[in-house]
C-alpha atoms as a PDB file:
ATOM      1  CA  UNK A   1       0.000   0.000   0.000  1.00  0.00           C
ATOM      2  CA  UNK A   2       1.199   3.481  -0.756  1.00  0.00           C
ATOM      3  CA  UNK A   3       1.079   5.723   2.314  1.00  0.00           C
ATOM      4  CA  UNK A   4      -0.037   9.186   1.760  1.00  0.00           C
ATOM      5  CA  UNK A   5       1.852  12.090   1.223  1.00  0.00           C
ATOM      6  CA  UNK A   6       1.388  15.697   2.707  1.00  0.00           C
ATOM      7  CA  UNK A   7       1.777  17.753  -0.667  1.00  0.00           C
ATOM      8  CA  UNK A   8       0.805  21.317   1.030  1.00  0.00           C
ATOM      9  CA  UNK A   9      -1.582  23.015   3.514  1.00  0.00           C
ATOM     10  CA  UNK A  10      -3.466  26.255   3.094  1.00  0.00           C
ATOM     11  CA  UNK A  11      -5.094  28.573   5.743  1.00  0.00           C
ATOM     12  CA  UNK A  12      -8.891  29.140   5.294  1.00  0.00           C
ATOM     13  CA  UNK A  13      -9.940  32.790   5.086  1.00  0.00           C
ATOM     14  CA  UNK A  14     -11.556  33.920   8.006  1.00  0.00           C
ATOM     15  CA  UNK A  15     -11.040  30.362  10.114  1.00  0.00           C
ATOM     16  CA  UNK A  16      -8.316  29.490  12.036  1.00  0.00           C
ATOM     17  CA  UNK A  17      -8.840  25.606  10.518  1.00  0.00           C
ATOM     18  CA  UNK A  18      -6.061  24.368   7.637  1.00  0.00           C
ATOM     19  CA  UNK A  19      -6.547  22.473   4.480  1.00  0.00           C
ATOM     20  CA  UNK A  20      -3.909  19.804   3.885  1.00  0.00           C
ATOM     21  CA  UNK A  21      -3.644  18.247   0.078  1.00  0.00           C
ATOM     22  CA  UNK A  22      -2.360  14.989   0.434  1.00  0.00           C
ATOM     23  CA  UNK A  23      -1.303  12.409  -2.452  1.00  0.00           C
ATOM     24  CA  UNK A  24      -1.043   8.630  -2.778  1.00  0.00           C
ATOM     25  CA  UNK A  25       0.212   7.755  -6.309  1.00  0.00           C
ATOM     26  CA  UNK A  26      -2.137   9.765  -8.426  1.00  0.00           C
ATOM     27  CA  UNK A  27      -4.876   9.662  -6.084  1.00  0.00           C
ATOM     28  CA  UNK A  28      -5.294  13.452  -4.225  1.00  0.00           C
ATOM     29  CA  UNK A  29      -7.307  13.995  -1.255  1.00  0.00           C
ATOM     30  CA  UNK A  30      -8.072  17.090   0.614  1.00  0.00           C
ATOM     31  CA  UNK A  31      -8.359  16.704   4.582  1.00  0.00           C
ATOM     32  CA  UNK A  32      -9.755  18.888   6.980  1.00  0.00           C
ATOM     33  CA  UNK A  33      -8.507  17.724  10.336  1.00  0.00           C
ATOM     34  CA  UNK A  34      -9.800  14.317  10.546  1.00  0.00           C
ATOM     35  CA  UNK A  35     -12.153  14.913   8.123  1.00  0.00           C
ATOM     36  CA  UNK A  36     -11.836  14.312   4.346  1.00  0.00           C
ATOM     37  CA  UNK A  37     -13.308  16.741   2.128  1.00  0.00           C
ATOM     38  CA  UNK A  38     -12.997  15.363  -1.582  1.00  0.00           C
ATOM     39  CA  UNK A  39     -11.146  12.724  -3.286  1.00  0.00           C
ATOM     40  CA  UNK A  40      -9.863  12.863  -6.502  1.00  0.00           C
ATOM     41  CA  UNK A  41     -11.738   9.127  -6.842  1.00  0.00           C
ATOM     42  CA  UNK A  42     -14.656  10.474  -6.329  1.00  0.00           C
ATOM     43  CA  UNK A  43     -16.671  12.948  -8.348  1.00  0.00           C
ATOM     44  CA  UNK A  44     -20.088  11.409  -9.085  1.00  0.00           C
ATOM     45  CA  UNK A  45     -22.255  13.706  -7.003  1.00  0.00           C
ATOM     46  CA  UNK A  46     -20.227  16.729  -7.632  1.00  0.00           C
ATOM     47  CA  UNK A  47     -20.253  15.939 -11.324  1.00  0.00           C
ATOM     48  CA  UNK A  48     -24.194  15.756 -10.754  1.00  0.00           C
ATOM     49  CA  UNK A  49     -24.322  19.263  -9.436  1.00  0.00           C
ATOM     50  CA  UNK A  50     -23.556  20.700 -12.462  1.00  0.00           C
ATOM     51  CA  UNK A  51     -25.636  18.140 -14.621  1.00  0.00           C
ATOM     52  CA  UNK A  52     -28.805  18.070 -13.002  1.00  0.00           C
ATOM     53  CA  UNK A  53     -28.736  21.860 -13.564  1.00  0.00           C
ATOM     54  CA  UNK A  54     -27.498  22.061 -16.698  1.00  0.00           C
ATOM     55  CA  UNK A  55     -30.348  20.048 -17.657  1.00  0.00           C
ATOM     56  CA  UNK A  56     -32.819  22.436 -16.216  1.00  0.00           C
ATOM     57  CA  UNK A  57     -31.602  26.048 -18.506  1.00  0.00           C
ATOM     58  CA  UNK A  58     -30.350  23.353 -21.754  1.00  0.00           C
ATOM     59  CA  UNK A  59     -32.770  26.318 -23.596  1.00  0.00           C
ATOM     60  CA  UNK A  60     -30.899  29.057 -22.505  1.00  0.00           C
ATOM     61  CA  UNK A  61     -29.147  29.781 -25.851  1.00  0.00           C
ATOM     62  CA  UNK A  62     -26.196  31.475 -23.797  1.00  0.00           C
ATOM     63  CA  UNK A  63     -26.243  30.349 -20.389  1.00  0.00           C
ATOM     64  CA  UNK A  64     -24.334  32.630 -17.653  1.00  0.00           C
ATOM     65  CA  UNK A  65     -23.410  30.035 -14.658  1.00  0.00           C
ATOM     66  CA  UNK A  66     -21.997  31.016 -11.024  1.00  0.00           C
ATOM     67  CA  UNK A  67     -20.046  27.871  -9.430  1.00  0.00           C
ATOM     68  CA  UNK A  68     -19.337  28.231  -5.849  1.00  0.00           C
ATOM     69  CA  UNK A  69     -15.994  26.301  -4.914  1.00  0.00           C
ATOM     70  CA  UNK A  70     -13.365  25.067  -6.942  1.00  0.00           C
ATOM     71  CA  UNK A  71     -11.986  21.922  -5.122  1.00  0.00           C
ATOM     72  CA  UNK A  72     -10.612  19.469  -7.686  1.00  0.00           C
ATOM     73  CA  UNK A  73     -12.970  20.307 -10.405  1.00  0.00           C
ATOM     74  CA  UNK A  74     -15.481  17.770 -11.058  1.00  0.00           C
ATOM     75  CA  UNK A  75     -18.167  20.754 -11.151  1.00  0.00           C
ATOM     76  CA  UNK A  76     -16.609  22.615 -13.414  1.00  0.00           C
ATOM     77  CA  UNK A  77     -15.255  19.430 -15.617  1.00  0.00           C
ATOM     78  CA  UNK A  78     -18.818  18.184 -16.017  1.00  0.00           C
ATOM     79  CA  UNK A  79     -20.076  22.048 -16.654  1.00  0.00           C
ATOM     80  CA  UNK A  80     -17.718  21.964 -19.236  1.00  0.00           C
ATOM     81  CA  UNK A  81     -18.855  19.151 -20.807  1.00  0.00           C
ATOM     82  CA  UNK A  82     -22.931  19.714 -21.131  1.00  0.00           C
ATOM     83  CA  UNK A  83     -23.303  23.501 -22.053  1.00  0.00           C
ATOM     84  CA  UNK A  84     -22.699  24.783 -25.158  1.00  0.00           C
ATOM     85  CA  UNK A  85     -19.707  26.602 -26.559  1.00  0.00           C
ATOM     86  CA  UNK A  86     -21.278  29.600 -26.233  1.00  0.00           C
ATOM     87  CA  UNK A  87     -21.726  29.110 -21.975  1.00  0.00           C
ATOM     88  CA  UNK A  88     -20.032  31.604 -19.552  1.00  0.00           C
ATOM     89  CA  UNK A  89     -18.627  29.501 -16.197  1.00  0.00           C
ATOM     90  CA  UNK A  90     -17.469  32.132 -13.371  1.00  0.00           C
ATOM     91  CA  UNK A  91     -16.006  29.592 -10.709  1.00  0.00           C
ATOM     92  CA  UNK A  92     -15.764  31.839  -6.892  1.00  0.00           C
ATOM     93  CA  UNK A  93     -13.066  30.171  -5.086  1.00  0.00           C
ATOM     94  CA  UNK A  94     -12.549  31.519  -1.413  1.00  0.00           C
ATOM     95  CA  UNK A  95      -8.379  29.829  -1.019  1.00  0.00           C
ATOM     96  CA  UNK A  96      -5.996  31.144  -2.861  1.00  0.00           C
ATOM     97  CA  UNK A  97      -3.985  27.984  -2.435  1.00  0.00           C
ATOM     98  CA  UNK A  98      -6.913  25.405  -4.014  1.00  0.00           C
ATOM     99  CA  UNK A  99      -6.309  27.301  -7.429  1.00  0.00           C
ATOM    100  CA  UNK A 100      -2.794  27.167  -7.458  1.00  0.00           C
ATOM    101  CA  UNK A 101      -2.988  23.296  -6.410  1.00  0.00           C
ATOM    102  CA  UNK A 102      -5.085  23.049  -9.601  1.00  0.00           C
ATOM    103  CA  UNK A 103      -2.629  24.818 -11.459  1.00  0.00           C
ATOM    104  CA  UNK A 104       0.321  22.858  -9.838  1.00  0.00           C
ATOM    105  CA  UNK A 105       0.179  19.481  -8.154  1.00  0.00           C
ATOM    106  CA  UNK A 106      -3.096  18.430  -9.903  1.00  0.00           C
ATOM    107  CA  UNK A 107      -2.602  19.880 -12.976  1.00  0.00           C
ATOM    108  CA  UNK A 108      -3.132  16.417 -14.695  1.00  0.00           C
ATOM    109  CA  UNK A 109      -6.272  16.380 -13.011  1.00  0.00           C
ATOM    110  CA  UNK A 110      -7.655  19.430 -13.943  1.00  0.00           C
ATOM    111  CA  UNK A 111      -6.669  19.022 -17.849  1.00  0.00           C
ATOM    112  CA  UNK A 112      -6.987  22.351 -20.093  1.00  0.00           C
ATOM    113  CA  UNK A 113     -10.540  23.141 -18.054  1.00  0.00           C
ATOM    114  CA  UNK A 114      -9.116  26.162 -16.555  1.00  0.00           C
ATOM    115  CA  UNK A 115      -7.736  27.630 -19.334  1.00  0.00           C
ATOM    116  CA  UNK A 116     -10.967  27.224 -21.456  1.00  0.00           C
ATOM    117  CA  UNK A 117     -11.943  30.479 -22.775  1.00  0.00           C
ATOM    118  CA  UNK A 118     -15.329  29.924 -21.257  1.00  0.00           C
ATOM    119  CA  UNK A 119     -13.907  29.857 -17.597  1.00  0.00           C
ATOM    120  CA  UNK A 120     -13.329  32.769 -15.572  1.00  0.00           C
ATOM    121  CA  UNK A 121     -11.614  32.058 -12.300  1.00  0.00           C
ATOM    122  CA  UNK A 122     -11.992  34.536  -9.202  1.00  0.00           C
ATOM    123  CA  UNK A 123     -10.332  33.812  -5.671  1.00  0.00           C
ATOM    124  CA  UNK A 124     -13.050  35.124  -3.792  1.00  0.00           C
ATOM    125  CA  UNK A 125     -15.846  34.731  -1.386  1.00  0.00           C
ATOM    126  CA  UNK A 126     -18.914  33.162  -3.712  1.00  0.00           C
ATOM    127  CA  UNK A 127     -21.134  35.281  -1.251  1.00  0.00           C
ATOM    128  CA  UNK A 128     -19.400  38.515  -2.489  1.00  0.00           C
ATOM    129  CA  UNK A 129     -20.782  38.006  -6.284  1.00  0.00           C
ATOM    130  CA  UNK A 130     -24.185  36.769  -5.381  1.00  0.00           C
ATOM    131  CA  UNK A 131     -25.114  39.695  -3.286  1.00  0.00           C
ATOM    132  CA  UNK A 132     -23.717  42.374  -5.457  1.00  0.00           C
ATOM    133  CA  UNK A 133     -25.094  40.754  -7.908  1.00  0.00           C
ATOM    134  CA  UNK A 134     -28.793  40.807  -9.487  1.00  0.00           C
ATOM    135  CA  UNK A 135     -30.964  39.018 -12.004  1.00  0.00           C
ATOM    136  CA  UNK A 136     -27.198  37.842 -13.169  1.00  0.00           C
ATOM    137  CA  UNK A 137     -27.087  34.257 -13.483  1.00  0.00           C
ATOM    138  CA  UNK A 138     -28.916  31.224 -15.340  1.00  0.00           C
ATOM    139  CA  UNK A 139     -27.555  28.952 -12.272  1.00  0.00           C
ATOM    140  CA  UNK A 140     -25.785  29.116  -9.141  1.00  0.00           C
ATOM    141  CA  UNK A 141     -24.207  25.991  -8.212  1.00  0.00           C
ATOM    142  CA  UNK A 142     -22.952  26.341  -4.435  1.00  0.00           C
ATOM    143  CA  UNK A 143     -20.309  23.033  -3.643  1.00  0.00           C
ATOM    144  CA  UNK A 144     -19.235  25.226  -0.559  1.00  0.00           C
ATOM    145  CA  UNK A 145     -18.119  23.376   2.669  1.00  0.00           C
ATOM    146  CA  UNK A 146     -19.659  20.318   3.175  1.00  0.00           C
ATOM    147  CA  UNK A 147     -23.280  22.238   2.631  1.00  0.00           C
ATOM    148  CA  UNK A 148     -25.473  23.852   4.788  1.00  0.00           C
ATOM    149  CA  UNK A 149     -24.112  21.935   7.908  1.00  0.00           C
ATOM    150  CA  UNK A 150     -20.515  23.876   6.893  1.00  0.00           C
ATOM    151  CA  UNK A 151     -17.260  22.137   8.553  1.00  0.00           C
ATOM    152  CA  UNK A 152     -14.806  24.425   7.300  1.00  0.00           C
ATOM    153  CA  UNK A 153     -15.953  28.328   8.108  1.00  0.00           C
ATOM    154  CA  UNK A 154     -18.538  30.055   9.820  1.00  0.00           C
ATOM    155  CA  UNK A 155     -18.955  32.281   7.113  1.00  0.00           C
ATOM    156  CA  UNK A 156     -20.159  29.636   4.881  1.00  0.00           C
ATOM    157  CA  UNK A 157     -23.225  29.640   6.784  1.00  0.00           C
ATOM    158  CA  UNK A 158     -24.794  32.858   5.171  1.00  0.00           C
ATOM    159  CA  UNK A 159     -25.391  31.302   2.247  1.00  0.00           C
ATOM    160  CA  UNK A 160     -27.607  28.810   3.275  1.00  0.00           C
ATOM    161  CA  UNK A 161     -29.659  31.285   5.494  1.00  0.00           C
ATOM    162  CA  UNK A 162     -32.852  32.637   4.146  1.00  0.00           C
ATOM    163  CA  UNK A 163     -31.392  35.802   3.438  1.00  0.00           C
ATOM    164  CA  UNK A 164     -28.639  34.085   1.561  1.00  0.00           C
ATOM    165  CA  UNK A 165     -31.377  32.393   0.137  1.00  0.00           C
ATOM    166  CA  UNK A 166     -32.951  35.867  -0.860  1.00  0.00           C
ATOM    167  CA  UNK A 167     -29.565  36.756  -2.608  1.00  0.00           C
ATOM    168  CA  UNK A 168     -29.092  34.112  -4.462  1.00  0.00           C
ATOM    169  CA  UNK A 169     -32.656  34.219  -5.389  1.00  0.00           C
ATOM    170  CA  UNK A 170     -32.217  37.720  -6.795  1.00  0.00           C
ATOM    171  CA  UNK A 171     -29.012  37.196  -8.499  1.00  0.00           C
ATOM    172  CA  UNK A 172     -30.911  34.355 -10.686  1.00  0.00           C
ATOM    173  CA  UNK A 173     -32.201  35.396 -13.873  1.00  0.00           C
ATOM    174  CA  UNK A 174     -36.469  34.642 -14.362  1.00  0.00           C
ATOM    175  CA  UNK A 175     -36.661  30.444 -14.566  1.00  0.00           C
ATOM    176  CA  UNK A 176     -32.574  30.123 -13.047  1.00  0.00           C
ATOM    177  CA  UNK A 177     -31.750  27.982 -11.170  1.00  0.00           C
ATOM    178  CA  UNK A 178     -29.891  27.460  -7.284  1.00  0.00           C
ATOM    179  CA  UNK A 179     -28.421  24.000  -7.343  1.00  0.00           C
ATOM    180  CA  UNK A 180     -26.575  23.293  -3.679  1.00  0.00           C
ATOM    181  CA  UNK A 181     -24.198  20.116  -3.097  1.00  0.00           C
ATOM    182  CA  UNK A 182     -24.290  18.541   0.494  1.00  0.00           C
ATOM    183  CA  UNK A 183     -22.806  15.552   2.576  1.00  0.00           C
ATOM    184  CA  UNK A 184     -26.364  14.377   3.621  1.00  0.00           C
ATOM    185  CA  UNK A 185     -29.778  15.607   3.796  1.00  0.00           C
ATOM    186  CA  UNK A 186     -30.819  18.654   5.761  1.00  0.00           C
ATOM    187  CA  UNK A 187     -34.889  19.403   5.997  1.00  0.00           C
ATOM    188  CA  UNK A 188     -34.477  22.896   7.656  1.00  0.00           C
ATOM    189  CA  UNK A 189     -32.942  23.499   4.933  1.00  0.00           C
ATOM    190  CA  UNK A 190     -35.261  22.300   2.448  1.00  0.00           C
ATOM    191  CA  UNK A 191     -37.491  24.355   4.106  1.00  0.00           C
ATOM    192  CA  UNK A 192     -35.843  27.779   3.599  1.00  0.00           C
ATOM    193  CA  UNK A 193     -35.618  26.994   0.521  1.00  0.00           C
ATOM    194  CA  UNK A 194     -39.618  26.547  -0.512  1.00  0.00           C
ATOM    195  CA  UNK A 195     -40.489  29.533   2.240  1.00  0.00           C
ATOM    196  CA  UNK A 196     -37.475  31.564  -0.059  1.00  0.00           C
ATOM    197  CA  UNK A 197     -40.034  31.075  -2.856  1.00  0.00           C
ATOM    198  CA  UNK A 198     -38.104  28.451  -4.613  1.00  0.00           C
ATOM    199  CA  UNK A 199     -39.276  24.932  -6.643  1.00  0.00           C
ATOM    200  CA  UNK A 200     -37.383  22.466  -4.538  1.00  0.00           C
ATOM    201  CA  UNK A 201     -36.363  19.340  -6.192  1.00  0.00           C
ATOM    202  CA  UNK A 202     -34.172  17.164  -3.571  1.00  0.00           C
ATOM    203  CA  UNK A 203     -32.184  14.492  -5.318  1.00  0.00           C
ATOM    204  CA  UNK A 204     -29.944  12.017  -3.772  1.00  0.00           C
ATOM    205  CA  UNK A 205     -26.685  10.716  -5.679  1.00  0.00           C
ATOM    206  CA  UNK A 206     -24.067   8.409  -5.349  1.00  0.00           C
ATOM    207  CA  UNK A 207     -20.556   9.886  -4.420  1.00  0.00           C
ATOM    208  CA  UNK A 208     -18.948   7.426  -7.253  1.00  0.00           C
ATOM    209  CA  UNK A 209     -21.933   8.169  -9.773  1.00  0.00           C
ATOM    210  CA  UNK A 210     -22.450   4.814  -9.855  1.00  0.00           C
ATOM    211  CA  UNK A 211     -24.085   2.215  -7.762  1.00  0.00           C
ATOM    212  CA  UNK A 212     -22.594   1.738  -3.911  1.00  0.00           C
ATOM    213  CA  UNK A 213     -20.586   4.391  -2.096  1.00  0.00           C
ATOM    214  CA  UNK A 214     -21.817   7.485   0.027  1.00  0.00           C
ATOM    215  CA  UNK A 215     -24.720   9.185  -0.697  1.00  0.00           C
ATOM    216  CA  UNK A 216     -24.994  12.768  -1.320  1.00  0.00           C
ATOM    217  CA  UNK A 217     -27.744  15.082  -1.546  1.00  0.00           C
ATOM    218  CA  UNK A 218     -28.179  17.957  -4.489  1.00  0.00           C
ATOM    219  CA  UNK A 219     -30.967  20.503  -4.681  1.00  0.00           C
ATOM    220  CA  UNK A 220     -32.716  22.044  -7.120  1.00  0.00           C
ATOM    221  CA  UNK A 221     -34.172  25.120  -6.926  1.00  0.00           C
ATOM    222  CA  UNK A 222     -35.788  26.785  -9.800  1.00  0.00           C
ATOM    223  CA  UNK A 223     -36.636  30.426  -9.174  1.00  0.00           C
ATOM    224  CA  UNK A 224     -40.489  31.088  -9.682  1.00  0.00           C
END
């Protein structure tokens, strides 16, 4: 068995908690504490995020798409994939330090996605954008933390709040769509987002994408 390798750590904005990227072979992981956040093995559900949503504006001749969170990629990967050439993808990524892993250590995991001319990259707080933000976006996909029960920040927490909800709900263009990544399932949640005035569809996916493994949980909220 290969034992893991520390490749780098990285300071959170705003927490005092660290990010570690660690390697085995050409398997990455990223750890909080004792906690592991994504592995490079598996990208079914986040790969759904951007799927199940991209199915719900496919007749938006030029969508305009907000992705919250870069981690390793499968969101934006599997964005790339299903919209159209003519697609705009603005990833928000809070740590520095998670781009430049793309850029470095995981480069061959990454591929040319980043340098797509469709991609714009911004190391910031997702939150920032939505709120200055208004009838904006086609879809907001939010793959922050581990969802709306956050790990990682405190911050993280306003956007799952009802007034997050309310900003991301006014950043959406008519008919757009909020699409939100979590861990597990969380009915509080579910129910800010149908008092927020949002169509909730709740769909649970496989972490592999396949049959067996975690499950995850991905809504969908279409704005009314």
């Amino acid at each position: 068995m290969i034992p893991w390798e520390k490749i780098d750590t990285a300071k959170i904005p705003g927490s005092t908690e660290e990010l570690r990227l660690m390697r085995r072979g050409k398997e990455f992981s990223i750890k909080l504490g004792t906690n592991e956040l994504m592995n490079s093995r598996l990208s079914g559900s986040e790969a759904a995020l951007a799927t199940l949503a991209a199915k719900q504006i496919e007749k938006v001749a030029k969508p305009i798409v907000l992705i919250g969170g870069l981690g390793m990629g499968f969101t934006l990967r599997a964005a790339l994939a299903v919209l159209g050439a003519q697609a705009k993808i603005v990833v928000a990524e809070l740590v520095p330090s998670v781009v430049a892993w793309a850029r470095g250590p995981m480069a061959e995991v990454f591929g040319d996605s980043l340098d797509d001319a469709r991609v714009s990259i911004r190391e910031i707080d997702v939150g920032e954008i939505i709120r200055a933000k208004r009838s904006a976006f086609d879809a907001i996909l939010l793959d922050v933390d581990n969802g709306p029960e956050g790990l990682t920040r405190k911050g993280n927490d306003a956007l799952y709040d009802a007034s997050g909800l309310s900003s991301a709900r006014t950043a959406l263009r008519p008919g757009g769509v909020l699409a939100v990544w979590s861990s597990g399932p969380n009915p509080p949640f579910t129910g800010r987002l149908k008092r927020g005035g949002f169509e909730v569809n709740e769909v649970n996916v496989r972490a592999t994408g396949r049959g067996g493994g975690a499950r995850h949980v991905i809504w969908i909220a279409r704005k009314g």
